[in-house]
Protein backbone atom coordinates (compact mmCIF):
# COMPACT_ATOMS: atom_id res chain seq x y z
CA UNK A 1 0.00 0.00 0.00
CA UNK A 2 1.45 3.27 -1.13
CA UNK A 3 -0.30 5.35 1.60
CA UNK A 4 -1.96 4.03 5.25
CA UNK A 5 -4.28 6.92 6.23
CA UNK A 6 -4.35 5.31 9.71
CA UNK A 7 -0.22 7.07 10.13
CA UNK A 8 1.70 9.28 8.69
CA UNK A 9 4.73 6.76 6.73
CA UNK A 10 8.65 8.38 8.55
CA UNK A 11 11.08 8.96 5.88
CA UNK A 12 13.61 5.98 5.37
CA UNK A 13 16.70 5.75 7.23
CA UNK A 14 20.06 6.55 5.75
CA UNK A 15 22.11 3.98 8.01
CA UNK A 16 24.63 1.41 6.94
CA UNK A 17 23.29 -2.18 7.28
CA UNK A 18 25.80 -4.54 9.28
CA UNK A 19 24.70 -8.28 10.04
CA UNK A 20 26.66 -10.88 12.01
CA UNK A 21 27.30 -14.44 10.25
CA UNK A 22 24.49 -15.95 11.68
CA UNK A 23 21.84 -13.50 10.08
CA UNK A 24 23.97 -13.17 6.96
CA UNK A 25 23.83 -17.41 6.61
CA UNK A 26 19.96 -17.61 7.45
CA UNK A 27 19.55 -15.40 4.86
CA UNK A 28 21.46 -17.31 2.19
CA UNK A 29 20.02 -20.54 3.12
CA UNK A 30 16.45 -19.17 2.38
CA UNK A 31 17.40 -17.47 -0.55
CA UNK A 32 19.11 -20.78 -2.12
CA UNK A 33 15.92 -22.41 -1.60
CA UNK A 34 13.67 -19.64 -3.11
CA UNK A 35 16.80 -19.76 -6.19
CA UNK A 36 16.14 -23.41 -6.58
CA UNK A 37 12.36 -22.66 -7.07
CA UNK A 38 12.70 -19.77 -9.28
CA UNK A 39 14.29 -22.03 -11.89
CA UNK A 40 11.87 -24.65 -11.95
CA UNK A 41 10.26 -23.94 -16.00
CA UNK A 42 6.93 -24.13 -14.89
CA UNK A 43 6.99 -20.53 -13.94
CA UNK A 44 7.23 -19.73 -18.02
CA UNK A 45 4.76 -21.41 -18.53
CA UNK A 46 2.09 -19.70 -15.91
CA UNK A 47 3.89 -16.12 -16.84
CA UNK A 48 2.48 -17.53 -20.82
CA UNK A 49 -0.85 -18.51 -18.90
CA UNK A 50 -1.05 -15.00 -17.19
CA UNK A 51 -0.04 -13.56 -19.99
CA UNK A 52 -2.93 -14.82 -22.07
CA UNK A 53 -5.63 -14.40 -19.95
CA UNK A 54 -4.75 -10.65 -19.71
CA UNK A 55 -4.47 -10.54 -23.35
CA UNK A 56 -8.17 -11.88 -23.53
CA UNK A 57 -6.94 -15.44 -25.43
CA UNK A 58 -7.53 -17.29 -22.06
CA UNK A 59 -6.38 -20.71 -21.71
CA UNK A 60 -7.97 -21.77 -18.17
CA UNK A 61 -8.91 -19.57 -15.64
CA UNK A 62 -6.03 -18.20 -13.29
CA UNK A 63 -6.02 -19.11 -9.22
CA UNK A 64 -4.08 -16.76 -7.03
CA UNK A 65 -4.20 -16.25 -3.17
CA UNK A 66 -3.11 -12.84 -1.13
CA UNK A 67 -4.23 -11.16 1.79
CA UNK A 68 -3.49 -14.07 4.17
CA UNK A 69 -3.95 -14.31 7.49
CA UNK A 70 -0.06 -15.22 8.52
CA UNK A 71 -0.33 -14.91 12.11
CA UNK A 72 -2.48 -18.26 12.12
CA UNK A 73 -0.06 -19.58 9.24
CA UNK A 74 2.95 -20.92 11.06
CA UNK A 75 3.38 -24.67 11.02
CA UNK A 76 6.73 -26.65 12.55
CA UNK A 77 8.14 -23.29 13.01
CA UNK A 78 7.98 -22.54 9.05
CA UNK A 79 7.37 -18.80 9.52
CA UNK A 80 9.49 -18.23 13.01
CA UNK A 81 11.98 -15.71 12.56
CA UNK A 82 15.57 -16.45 13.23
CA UNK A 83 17.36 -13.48 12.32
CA UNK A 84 18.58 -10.47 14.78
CA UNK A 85 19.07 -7.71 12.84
CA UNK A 86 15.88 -5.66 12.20
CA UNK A 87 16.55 -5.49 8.54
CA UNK A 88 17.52 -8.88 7.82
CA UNK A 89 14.05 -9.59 10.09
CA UNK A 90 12.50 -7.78 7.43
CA UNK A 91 14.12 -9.71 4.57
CA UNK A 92 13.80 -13.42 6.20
CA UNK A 93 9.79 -12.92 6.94
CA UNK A 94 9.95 -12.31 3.00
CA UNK A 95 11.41 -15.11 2.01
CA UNK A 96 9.56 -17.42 4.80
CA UNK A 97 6.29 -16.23 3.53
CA UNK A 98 6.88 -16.86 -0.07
CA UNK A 99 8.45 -20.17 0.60
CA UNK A 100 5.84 -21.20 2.55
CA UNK A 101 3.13 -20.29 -0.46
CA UNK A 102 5.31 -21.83 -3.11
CA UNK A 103 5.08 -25.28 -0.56
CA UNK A 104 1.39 -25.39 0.65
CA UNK A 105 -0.99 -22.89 -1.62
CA UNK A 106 1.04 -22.16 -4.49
CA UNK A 107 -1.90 -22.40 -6.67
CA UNK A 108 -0.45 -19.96 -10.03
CA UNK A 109 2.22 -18.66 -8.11
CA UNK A 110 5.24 -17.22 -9.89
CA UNK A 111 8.46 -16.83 -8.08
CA UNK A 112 10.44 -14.13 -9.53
CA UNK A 113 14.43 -15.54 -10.32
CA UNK A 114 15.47 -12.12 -8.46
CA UNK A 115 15.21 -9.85 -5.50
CA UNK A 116 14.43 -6.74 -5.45
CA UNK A 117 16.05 -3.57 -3.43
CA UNK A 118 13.19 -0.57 -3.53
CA UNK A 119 14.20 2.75 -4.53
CA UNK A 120 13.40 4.80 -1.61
CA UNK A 121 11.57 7.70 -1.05
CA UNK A 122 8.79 9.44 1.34
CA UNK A 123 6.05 10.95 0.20
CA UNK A 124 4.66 13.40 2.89
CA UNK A 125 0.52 11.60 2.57
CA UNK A 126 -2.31 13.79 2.63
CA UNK A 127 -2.07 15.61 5.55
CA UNK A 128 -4.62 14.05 7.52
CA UNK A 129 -4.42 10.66 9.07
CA UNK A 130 -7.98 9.11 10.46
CA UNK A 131 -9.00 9.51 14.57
CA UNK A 132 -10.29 6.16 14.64
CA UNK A 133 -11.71 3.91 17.60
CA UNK A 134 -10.38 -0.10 17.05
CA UNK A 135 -12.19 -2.72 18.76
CA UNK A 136 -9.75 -6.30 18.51
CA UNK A 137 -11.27 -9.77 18.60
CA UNK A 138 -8.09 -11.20 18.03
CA UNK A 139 -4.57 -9.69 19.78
CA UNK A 140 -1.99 -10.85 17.09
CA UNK A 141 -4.27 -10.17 13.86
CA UNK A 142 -3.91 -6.64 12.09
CA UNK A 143 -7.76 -7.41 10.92
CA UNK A 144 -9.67 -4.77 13.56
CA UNK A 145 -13.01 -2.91 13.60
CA UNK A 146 -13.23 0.70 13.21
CA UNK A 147 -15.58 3.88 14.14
CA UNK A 148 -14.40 6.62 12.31
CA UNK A 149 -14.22 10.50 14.34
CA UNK A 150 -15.31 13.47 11.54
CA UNK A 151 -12.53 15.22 10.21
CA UNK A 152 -14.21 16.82 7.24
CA UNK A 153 -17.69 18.69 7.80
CA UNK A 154 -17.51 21.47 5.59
CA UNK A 155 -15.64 23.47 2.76
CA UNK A 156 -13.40 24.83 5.02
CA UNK A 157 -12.45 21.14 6.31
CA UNK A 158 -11.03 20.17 2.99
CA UNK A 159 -7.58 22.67 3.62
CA UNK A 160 -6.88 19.49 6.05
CA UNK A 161 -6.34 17.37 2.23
CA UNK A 162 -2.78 18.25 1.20
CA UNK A 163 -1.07 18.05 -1.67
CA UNK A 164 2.29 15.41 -1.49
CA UNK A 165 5.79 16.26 -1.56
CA UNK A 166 7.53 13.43 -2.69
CA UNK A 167 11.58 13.27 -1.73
CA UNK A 168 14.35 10.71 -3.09
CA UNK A 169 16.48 8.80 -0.78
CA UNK A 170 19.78 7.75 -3.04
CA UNK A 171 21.82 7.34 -0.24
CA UNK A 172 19.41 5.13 1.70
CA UNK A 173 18.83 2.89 -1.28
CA UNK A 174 22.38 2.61 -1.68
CA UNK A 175 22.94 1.10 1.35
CA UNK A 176 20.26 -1.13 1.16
CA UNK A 177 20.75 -2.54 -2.21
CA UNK A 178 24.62 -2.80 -1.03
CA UNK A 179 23.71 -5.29 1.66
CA UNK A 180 21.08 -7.42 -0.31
CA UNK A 181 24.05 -7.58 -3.14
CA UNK A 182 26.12 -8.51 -0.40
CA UNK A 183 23.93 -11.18 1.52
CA UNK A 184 22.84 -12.71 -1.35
CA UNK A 185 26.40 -12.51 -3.74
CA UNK A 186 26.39 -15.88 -5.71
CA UNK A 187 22.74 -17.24 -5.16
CA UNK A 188 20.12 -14.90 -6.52
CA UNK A 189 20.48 -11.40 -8.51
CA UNK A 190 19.75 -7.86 -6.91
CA UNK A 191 17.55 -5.27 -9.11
CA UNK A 192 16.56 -1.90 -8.28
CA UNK A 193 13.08 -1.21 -8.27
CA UNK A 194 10.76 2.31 -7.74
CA UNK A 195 7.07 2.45 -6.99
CA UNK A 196 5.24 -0.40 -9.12
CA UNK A 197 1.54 -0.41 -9.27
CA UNK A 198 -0.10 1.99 -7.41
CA UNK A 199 -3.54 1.10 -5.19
CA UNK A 200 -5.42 4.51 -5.55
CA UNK A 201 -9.11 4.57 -4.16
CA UNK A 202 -10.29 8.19 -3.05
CA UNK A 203 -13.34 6.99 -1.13
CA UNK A 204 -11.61 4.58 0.75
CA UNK A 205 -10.05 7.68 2.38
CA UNK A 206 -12.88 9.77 2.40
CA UNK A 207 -15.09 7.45 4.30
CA UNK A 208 -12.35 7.28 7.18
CA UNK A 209 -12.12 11.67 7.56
CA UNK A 210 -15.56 11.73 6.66
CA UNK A 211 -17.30 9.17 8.73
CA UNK A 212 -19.44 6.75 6.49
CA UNK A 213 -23.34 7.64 7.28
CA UNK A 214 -22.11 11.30 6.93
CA UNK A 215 -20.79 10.82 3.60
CA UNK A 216 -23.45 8.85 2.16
CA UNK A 217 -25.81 11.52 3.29
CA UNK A 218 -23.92 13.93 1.83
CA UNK A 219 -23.85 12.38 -1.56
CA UNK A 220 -28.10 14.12 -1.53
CA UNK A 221 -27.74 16.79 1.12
CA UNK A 222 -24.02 18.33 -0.11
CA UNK A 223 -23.62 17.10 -3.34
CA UNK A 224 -21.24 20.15 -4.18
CA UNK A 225 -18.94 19.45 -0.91
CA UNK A 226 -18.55 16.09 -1.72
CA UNK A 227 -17.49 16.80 -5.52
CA UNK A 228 -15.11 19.44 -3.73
CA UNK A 229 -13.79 16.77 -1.72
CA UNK A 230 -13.16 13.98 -4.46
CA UNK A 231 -11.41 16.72 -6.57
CA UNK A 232 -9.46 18.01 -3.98
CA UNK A 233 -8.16 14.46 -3.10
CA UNK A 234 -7.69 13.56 -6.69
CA UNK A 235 -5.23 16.31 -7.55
CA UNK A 236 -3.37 15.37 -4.76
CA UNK A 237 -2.80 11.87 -6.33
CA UNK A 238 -2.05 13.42 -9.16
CA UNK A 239 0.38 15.91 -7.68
CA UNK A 240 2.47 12.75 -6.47
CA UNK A 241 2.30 10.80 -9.76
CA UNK A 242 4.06 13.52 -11.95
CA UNK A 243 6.72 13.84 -8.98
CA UNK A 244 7.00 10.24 -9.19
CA UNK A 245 7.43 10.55 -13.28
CA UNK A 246 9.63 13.23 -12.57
CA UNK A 247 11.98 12.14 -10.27
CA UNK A 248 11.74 8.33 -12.01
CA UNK A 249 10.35 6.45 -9.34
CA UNK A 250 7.86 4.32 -11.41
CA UNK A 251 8.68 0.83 -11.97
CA UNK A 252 6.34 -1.99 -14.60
CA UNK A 253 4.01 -3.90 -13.46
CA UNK A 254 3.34 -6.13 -16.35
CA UNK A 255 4.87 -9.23 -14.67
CA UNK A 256 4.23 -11.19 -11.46
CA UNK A 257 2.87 -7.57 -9.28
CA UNK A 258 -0.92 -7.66 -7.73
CA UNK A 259 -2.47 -5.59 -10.14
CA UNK A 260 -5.59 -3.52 -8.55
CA UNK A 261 -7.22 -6.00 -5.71
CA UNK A 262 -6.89 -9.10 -8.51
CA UNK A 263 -3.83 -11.17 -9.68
CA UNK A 264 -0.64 -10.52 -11.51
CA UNK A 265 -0.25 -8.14 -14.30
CA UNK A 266 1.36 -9.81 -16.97
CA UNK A 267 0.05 -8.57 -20.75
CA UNK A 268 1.97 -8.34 -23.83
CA UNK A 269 -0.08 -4.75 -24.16
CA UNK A 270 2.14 -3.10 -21.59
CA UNK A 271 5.08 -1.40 -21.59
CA UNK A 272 4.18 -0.63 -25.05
CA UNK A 273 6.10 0.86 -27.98
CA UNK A 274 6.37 3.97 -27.00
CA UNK A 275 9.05 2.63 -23.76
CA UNK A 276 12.07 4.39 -22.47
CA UNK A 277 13.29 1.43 -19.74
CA UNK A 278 15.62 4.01 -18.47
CA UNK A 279 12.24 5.98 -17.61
CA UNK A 280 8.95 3.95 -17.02
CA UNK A 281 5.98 6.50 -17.34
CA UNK A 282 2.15 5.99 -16.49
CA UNK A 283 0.97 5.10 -19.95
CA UNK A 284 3.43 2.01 -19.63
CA UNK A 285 1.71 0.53 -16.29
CA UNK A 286 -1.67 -0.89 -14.89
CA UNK A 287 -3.75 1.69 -13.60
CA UNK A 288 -6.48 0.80 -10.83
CA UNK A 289 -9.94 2.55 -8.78
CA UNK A 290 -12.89 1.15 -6.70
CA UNK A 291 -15.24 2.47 -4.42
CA UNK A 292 -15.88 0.37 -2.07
CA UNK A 293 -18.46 2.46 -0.72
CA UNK A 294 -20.71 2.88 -2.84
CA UNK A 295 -21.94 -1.07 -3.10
CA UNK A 296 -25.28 0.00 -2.58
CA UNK A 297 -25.11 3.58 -4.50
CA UNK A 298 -27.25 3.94 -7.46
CA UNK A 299 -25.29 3.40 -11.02
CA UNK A 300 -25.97 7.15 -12.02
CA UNK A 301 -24.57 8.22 -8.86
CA UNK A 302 -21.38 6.27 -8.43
CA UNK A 303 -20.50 7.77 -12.02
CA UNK A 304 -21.23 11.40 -10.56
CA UNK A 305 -19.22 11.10 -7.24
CA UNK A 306 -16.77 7.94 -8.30
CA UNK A 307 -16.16 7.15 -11.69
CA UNK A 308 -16.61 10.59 -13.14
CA UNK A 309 -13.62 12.10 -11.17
CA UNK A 310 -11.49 8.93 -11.27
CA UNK A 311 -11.19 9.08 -15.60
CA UNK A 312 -8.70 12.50 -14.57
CA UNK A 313 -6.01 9.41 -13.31
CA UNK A 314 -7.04 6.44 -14.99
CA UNK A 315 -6.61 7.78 -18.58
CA UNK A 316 -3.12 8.33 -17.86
CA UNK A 317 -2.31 4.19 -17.62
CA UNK A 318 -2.19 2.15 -20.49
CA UNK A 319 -4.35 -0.13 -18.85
CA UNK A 320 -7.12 -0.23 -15.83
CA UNK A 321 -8.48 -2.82 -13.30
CA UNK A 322 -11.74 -1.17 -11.88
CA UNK A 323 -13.32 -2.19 -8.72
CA UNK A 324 -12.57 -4.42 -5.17
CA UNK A 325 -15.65 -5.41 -2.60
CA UNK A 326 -18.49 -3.40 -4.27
CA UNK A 327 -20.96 -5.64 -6.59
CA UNK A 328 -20.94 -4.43 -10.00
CA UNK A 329 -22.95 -6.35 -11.64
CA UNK A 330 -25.16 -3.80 -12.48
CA UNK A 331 -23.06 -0.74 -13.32
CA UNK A 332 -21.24 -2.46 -16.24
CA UNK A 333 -22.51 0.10 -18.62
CA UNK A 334 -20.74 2.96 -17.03
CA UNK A 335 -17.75 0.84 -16.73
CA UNK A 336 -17.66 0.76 -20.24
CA UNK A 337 -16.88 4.44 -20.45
CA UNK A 338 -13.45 3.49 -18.90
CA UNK A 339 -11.35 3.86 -22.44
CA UNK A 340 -8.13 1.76 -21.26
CA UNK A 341 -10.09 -1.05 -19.32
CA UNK A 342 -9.00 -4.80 -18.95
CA UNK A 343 -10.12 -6.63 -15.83
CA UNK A 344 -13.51 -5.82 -13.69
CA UNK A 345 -13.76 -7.22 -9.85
CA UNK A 346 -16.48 -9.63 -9.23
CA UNK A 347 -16.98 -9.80 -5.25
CA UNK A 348 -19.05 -12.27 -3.90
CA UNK A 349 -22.23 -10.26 -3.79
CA UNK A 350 -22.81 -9.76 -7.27
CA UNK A 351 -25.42 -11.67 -9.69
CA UNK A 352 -22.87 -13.89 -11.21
CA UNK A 353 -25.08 -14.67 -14.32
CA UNK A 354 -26.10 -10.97 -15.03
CA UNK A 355 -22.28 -10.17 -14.93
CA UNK A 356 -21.54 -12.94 -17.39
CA UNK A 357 -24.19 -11.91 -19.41
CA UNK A 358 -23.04 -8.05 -19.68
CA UNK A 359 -19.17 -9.11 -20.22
CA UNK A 360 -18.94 -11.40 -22.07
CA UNK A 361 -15.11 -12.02 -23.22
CA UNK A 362 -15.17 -8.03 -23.60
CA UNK A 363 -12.72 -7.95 -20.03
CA UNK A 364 -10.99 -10.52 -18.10
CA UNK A 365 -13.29 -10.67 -14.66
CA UNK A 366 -11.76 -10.73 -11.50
CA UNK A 367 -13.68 -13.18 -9.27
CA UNK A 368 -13.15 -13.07 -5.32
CA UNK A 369 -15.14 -16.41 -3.83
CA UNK A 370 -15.94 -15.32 0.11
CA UNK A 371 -13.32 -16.08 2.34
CA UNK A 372 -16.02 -16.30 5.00
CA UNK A 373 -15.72 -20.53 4.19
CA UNK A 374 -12.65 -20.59 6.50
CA UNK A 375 -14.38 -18.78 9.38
CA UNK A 376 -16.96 -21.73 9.86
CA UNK A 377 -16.39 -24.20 12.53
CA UNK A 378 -16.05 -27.06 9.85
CA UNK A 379 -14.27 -26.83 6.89
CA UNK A 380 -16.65 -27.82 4.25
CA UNK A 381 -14.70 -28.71 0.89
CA UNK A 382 -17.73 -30.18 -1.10
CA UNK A 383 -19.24 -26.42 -0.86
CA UNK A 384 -16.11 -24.41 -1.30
CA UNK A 385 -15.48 -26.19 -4.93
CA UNK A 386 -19.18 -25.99 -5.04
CA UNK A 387 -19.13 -22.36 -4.91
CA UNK A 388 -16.18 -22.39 -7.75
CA UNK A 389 -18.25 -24.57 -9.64
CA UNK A 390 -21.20 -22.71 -9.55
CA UNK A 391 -19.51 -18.98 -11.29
CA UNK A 392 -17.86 -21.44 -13.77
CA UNK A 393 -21.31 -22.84 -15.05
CA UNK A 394 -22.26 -19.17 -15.23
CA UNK A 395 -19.14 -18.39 -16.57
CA UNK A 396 -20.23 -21.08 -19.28
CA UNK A 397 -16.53 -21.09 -20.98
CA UNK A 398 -17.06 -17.66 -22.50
CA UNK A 399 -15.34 -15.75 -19.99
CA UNK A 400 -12.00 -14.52 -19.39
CA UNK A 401 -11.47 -15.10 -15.59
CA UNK A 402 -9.33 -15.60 -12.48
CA UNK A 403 -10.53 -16.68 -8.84
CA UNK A 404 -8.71 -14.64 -6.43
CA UNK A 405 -8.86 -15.46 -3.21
CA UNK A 406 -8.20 -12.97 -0.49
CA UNK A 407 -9.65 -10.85 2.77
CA UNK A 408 -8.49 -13.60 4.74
CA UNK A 409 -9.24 -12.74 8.02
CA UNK A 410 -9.08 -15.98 9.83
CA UNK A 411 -8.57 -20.06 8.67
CA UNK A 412 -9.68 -20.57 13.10
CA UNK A 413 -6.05 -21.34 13.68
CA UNK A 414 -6.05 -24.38 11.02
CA UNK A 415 -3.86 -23.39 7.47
CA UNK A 416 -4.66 -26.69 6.10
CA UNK A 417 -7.95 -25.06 5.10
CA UNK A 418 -6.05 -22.60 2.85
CA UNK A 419 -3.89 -25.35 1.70
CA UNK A 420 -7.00 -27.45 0.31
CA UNK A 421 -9.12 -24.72 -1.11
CA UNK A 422 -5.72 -24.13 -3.28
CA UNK A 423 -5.44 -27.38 -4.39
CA UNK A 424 -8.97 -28.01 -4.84
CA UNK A 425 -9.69 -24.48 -6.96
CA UNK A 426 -6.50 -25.96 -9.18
CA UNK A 427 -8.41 -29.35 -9.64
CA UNK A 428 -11.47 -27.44 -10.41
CA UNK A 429 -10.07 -24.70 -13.33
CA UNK A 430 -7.60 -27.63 -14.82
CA UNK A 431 -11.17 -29.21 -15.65
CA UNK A 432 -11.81 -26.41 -17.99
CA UNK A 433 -9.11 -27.43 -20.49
CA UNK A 434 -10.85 -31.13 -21.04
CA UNK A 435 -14.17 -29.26 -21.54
């Protein structure tokens, strides 16, 4: 996530990175293993899979799982850190965690045959954070309730929305990328990378300065405030992307990068010909909206207070993923106004067969089955491939489409549900190709 409007991000740290031997060799023994995996040829051939389905000449549709609950992950001490050093903390929970996917839900995984080093920077946010109450039913998950305090209440209030400065840190990315070329001399190569695909979604902000009832109220009451708003916090995205462009921060995401709240955004559309790869610019990348929001918002009104204002930054990508939790199944038609769109969100509360029926092959859909499964006090497979089963008759074979799973708040302590609903949504898309 680019931006957490819960804090404000601190700039990065321009200190030298020194580990002792026993860091410096967990961190090598991980990173052989993750080398070993990253050469296995299958990973061509789901990049060619990817690839495809993004290109709308869909062989099968695509599994991938994110958003996973790893506190309740660890198993025989897979995920327990070793490591001393903050940073090389940082860098072993890395490679645990994608070792540990690549082993028990690897689903259409790729593993990339390199690490990357970020560029650094700091962007200085929007200026306002949220005042939020947090009620926890679980101490060691991240997953909390909120009740949002209002920030914004009037014109006045909208000062609060700044617009981003966005500073290089050379020196700091220096260092870092010295000690990852160092750690991992001999086993895996080091690339620089800047600021990949970017997650922007206005009203997910707005709700949390705004206060939810307030802002849906506002949509009849203060039309013009809200507009205000949505502008306001617009330009300031787009005040950060050309210092971004400037300062040549951005970095593609047509590979194995989580494009919008779906799966990985390999295309043979992107970067296009018009590509300097000593400068990546917007029109080269995925661009991405939602609103979350407005699930239950009228069509003609999430174009007037969403979609409307959103064209301003999603015209600048060369292509677009629109949407996350809010059913869509019946706003396609002002989706269609999107010029540069590719993939469309299916969440589990929309009419699967009027959403088949409006798409068509026109986009690749995007569809999220409801982690809610794992919460249960069984684990009932029969109705979790079920459920897959069921959007794939709907789907009827004429539909570009990937199942992502993700949200996962909880698996009640037991990862081997996670583990079978990958291999089982595998068994169930593989069917497609003997259809």
């Amino acid at each position: 996530m680019l931006h957490d409007p819960s804090h404000h991000t601190p700039p990065p740290q321009e200190v030298e990175v020194v580990l002792d031997a026993a860091d410096k060799d967990i961190l090598r023994r991980l990173a052989s293993e993750l080398a070993d995996i990253a050469a296995l040829p299958i990973h061509r051939e789901k990049a060619r899979l990817w690839r495809d389905l993004n290109d709308l000449k869909s062989v099968r549709p695509m599994v991938w799982i994110n958003e996973i609950c790893w506190h309740e992950m660890n198993v025989d001490d897979e995920l327990t850190l070793r490591c001393s050093h903050p940073w090389a903390q940082d860098q072993e929970r890395e490679l645990r965690r994608a070792l540990y996917q690549w082993r028990h839900l690897p689903a259409d995984m790729i593993v990339n045959d390199y690490l990357v080093s970020p560029i650094l920077y700091h962007s200085t946010d929007f200026g306002i954070t949220e005042d939020v109450d947090v009620v926890k039913t679980d101490e060691s998950s991240d997953v909390v309730s909120r009740h949002f305090k209002v920030q914004i209440a009037d014109f006045g209030d909208l000062e609060k929305i700044r617009m981003p400065v966005v500073t290089r840190y050379d020196r700091a990315t220096a260092l870092h990328y010295g000690a990852m070329c160092e750690v991992y001399q001999g086993i895996l190569p080091v690339r620089k990378e800047g600021q990949s695909h970017i997650w922007f979604t206005p009203w997910d902000y707005l709700i949390r300065w705004w206060g939810i009832e307030q802002a849906m109220m506002d949509l009849i009451e203060r039309p013009d405030l809200v507009h205000a708003a949505v502008d306001r916090l617009v330009d300031a995205w787009m005040v950060e992307l050309d210092q971004f462009e400037a300062q040549n921060l951005l970095a593609l995401d047509c590979n194995n990068t989580r494009i919008g709240s779906g799966g990985y955004g390999y295309t043979s559309r992107l970067p296009g010909a018009d590509f300097d790869p000593a400068r990546v610019r917007p029109h080269n990348m995925w661009g991405c909206s939602n609103a979350q929001i407005f699930s239950t918002v009228s069509p003609r009104m999430h174009w007037e207070f969403a979609l409307e204002h959103d064209l301003r930054w999603l015209q600048r990508w060369g292509l677009t993923y629109y949407g996350c939790c809010e059913p869509l199944s019946g706003k396609i038609e002002i989706l269609r106004r999107i010029p540069n769109l590719r993939k469309i969100s299916v969440s589990p509360w929309c009419d699967n067969r009027r959403i088949v029926e409006q798409v068509g092959g026109d986009y690749v859909l995007s569809r999220k089955p409801s982690p809610a499964i794992f919460a249960e006090n069984t684990w009932d497979r029969e109705r979790a491939r079920a459920e897959l089963l069921e959007f794939l008759d709907a789907a009827g074979g004429s539909c570009h489409l990937e199942f992502i799973m993700k949200d996962i708040s909880t698996v009640r302590y037991q990862p081997q549900r996670l583990w079978d609903w990958a291999s089982l949504a595998m068994e169930t898309v593989e069917t497609c190709l003997s259809r």
